[in-house]
N, C-alpha and C. Protein backbone atom coordinates (compact mmCIF):
# COMPACT_ATOMS: atom_id res chain seq x y z
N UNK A 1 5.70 10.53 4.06
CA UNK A 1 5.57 9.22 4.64
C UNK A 1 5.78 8.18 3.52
N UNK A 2 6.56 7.11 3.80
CA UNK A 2 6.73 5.95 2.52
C UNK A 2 5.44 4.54 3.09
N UNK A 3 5.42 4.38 2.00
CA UNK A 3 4.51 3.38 2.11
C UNK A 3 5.08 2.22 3.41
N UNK A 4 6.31 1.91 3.63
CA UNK A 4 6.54 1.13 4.74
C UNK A 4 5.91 1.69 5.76
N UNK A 5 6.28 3.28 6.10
CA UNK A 5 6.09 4.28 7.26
C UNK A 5 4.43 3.97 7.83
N UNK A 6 3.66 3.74 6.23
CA UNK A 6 2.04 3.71 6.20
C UNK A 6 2.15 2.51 6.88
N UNK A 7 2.31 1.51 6.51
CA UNK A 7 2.01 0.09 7.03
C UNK A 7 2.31 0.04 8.63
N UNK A 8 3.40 0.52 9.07
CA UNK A 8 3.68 0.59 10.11
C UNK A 8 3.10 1.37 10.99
N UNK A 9 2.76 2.85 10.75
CA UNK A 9 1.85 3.60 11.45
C UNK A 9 0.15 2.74 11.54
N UNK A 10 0.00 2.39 10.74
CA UNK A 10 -1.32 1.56 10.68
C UNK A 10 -1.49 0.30 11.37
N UNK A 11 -0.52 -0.49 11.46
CA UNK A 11 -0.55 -1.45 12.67
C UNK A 11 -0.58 -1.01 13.39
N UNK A 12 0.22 0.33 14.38
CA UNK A 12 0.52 0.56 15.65
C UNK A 12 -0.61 1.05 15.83
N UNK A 13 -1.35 1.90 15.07
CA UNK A 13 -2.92 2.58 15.37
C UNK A 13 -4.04 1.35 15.75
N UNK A 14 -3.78 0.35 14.65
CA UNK A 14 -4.74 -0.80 14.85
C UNK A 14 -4.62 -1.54 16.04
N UNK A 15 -2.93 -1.66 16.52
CA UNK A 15 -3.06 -2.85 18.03
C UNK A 15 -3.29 -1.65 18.98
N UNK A 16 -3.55 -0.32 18.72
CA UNK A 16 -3.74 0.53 19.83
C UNK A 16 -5.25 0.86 20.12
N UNK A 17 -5.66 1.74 19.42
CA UNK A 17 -6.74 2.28 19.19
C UNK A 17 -8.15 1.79 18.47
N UNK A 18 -7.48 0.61 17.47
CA UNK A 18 -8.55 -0.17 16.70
C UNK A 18 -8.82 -1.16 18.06
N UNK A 19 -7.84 -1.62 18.83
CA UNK A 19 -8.01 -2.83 19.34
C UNK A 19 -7.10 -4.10 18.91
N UNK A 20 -7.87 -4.29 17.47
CA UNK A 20 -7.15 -5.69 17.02
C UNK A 20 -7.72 -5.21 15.86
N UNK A 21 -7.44 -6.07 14.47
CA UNK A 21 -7.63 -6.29 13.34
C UNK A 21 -8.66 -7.09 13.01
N UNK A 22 -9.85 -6.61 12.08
CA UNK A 22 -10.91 -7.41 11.61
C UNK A 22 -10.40 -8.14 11.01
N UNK A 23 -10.93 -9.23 10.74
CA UNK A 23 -10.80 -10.64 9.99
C UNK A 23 -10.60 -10.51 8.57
N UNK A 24 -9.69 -10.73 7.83
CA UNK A 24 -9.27 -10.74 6.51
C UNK A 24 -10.96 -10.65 5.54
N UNK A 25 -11.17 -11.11 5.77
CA UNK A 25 -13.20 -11.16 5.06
C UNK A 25 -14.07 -10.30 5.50
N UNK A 26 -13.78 -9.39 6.45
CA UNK A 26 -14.60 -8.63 6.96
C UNK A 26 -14.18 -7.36 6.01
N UNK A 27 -12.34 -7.30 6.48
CA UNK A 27 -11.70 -5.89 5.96
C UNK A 27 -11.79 -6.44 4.25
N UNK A 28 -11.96 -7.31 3.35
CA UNK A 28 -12.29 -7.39 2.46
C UNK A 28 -13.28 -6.86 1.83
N UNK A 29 -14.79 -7.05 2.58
CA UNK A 29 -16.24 -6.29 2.37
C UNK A 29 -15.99 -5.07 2.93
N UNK A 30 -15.43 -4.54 3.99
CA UNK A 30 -15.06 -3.22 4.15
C UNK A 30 -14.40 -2.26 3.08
N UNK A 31 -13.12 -3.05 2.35
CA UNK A 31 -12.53 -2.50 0.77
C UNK A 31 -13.60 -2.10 -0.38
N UNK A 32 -14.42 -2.96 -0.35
CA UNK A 32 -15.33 -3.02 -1.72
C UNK A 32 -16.61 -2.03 -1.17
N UNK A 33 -16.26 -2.06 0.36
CA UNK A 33 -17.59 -0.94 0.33
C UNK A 33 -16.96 0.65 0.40
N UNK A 34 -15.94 0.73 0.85
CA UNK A 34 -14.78 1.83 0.84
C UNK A 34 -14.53 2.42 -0.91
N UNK A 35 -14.33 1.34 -1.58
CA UNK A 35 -13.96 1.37 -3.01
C UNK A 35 -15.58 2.03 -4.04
N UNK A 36 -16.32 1.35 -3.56
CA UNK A 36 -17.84 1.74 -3.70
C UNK A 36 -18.06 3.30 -3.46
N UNK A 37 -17.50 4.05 -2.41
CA UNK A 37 -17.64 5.52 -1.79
C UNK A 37 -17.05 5.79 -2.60
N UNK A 38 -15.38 5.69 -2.83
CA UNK A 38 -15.10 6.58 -3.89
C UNK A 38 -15.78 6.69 -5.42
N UNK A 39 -16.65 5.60 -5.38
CA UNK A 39 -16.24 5.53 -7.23
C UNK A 39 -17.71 6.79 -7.19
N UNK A 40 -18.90 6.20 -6.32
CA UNK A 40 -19.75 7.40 -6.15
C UNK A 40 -19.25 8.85 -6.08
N UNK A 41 -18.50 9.09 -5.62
CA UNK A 41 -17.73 10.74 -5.87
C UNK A 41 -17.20 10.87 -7.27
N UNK A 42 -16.42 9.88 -7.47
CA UNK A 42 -16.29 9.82 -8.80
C UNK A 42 -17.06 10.43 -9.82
N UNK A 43 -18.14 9.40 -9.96
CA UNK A 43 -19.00 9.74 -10.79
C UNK A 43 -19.97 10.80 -10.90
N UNK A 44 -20.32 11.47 -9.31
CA UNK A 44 -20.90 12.53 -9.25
C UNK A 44 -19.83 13.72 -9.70
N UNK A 45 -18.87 13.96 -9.35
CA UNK A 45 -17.61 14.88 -9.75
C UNK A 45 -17.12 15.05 -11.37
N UNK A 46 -17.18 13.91 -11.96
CA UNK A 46 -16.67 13.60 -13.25
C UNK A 46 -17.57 12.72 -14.43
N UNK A 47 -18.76 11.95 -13.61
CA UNK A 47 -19.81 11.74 -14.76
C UNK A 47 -20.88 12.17 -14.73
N UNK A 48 -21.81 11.86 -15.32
CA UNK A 48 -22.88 12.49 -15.17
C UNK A 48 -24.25 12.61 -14.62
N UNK A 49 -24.23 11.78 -12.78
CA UNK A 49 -24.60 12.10 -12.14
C UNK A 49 -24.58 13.19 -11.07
N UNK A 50 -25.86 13.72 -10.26
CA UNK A 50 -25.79 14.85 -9.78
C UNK A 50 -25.31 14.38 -8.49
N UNK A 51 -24.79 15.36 -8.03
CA UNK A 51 -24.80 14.90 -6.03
C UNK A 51 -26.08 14.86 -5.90
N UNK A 52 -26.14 13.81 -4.57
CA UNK A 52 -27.62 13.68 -3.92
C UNK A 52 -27.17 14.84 -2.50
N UNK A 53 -27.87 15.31 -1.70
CA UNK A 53 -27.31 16.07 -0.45
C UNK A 53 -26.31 15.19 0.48
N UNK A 54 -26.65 14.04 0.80
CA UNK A 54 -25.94 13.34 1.49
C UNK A 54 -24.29 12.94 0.94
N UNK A 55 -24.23 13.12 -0.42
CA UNK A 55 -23.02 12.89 -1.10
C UNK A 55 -22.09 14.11 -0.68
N UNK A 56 -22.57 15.39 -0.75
CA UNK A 56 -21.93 16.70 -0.66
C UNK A 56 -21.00 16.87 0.34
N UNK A 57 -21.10 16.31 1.41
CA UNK A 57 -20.03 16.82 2.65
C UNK A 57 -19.27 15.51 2.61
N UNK A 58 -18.96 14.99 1.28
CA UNK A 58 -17.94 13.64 1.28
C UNK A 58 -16.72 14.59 0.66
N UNK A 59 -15.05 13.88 0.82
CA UNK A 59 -14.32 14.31 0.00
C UNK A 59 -13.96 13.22 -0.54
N UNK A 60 -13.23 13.71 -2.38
CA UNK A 60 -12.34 12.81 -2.91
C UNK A 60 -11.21 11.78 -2.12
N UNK A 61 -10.20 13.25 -1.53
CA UNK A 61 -9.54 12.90 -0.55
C UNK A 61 -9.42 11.77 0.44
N UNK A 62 -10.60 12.10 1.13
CA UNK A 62 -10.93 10.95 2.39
C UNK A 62 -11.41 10.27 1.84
N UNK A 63 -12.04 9.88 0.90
CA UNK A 63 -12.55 8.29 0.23
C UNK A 63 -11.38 7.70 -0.03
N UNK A 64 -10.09 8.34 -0.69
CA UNK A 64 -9.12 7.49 -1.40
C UNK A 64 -8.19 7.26 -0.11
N UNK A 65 -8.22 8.11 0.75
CA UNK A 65 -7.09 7.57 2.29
C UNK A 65 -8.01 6.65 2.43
N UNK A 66 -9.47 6.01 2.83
CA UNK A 66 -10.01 5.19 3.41
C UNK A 66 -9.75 3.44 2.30
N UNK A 67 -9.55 3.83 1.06
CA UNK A 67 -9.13 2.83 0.32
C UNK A 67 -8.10 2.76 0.48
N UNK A 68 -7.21 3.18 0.76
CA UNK A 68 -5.87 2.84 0.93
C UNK A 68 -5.63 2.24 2.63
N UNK A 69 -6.24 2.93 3.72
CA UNK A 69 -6.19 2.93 4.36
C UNK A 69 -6.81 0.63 4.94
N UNK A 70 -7.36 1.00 4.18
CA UNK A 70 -8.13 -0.83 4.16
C UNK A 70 -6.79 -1.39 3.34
N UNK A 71 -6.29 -1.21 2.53
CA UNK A 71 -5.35 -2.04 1.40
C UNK A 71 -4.56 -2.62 2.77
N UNK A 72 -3.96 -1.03 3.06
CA UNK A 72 -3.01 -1.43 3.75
C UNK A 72 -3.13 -2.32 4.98
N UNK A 73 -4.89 -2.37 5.89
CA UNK A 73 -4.54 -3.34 6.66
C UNK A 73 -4.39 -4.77 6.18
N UNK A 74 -5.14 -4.79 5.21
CA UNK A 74 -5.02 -6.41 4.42
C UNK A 74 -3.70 -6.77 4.35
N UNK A 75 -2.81 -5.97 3.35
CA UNK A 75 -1.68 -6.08 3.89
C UNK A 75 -0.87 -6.65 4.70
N UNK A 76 -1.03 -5.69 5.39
CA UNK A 76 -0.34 -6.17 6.86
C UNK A 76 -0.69 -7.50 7.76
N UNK A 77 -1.88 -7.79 7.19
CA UNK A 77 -2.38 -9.21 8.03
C UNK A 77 -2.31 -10.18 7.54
N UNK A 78 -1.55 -9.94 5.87
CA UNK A 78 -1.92 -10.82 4.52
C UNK A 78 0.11 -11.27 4.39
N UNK A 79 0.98 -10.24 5.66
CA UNK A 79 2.33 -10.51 5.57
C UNK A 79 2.89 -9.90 4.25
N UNK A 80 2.38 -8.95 3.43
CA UNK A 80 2.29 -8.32 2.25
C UNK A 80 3.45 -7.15 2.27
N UNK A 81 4.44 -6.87 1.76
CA UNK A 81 5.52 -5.71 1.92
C UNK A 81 5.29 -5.44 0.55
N UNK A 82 3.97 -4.12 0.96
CA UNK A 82 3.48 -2.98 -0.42
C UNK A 82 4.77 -2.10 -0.99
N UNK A 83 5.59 -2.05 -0.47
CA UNK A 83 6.56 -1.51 -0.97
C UNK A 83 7.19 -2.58 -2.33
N UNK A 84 7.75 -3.67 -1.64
CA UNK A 84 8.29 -4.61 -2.30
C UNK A 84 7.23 -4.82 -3.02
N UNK A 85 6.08 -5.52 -3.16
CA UNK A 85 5.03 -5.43 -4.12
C UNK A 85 4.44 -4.22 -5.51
N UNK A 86 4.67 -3.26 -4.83
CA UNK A 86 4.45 -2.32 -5.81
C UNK A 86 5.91 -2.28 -6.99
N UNK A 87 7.25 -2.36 -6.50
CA UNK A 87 8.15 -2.47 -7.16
C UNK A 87 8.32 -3.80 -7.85
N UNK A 88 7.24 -4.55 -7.81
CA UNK A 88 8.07 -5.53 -8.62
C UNK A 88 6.73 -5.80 -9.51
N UNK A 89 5.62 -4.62 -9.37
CA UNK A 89 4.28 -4.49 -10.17
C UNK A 89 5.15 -3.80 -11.32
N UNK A 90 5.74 -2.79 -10.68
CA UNK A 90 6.19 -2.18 -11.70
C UNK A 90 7.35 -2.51 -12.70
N UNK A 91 8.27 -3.43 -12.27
CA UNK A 91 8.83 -4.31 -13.12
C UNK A 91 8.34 -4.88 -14.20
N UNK A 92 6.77 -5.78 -13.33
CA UNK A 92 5.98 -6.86 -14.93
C UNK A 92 5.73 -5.99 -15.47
N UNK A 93 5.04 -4.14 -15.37
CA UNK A 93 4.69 -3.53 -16.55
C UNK A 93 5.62 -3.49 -17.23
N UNK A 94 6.88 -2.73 -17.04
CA UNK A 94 7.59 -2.47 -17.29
C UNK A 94 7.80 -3.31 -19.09
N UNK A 95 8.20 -4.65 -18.24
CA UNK A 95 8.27 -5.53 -19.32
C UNK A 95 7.26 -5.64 -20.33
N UNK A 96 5.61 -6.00 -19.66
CA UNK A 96 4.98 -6.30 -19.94
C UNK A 96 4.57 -5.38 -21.23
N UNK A 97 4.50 -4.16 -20.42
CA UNK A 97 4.26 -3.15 -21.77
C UNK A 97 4.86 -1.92 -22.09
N UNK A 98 6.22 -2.65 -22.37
CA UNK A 98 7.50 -1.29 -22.98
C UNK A 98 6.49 -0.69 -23.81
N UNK A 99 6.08 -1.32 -24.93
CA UNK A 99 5.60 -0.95 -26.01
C UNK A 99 3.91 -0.76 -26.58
N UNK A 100 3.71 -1.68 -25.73
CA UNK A 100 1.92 -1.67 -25.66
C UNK A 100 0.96 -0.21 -26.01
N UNK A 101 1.05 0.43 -25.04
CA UNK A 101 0.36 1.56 -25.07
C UNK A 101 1.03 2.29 -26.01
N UNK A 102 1.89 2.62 -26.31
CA UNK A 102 2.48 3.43 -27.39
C UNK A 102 1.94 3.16 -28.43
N UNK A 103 1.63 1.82 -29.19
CA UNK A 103 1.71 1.18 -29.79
C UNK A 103 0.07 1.14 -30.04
N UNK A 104 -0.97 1.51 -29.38
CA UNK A 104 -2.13 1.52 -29.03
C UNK A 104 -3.18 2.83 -29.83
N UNK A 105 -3.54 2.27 -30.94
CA UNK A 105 -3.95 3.71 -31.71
C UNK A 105 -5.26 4.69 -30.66
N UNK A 106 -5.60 4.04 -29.55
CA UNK A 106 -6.81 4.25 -28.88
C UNK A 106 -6.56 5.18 -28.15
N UNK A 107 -5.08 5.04 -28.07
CA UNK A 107 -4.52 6.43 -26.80
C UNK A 107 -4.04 7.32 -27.37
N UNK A 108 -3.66 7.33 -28.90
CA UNK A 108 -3.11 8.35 -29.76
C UNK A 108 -3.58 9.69 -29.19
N UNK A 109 -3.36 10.78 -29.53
CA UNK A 109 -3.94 12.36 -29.08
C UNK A 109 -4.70 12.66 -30.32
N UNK A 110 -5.92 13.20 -29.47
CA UNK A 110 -6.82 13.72 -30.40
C UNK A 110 -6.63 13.97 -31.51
N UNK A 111 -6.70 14.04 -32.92
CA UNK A 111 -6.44 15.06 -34.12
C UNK A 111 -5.40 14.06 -34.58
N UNK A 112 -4.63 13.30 -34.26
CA UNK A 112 -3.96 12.54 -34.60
C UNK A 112 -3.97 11.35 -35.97
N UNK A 113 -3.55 10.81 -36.73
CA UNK A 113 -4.15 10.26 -38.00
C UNK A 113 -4.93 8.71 -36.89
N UNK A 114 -4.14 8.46 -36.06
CA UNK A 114 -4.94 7.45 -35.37
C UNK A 114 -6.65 7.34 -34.68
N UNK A 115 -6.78 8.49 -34.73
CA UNK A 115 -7.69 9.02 -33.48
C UNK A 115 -9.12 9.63 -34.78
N UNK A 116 -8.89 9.45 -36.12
CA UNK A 116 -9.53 10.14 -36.97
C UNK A 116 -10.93 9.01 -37.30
């Protein structure tokens, strides 16, 4: 599926089955509370908190479709073409930082004279 395909399947679900589209401020606090679920898996998975029981029957997976899944209605209600947007994100890096990170003794590899 391309990200247009997403946007588009996601409206047709939303004027069908959602009904209509929450209010740009609603699906906003919906993102940050969506974004909030994942980072909790996150951190139980990869830092060094434990799962609580209620965390356990969550997936990585479905947290990050449900963040995406919000982007994209904003998106779509925001007149936003994530396609075209993402390509021209990747342009300013592009520019922005041919050289940056390379250039960045912080990212060097371990063992490295940078990294010593």
């Amino acid at each position: 599926m391309t990200i247009q395909e997403a946007q588009q399947q996601v409206d047709a679900w939303i004027k069908t089955t959602g009904v209509r589209y929450f209010n740009e401020l609603t699906n906003l606090g919906i993102l940050v509370e969506e974004v909030g679920e994942l980072s909790r898996i996150i951190v139980r998975t990869y830092g060094e908190q434990s799962f609580k029981e209620s965390d356990k029957a969550k997936s990585l997976n479905d947290e990050m479709a449900d963040v995406l899944w919000v982007l994209i209605c904003l998106a779509n209600q925001t007149g936003v073409d994530l396609t075209e947007a993402l390509q021209k994100n990747f342009e300013k890096k592009n520019i922005r930082d041919a050289v940056r990170h390379k250039n960045n003794e912080k990212l060097k590899p371990e063992g490295s004279e940078g990294n010593r």
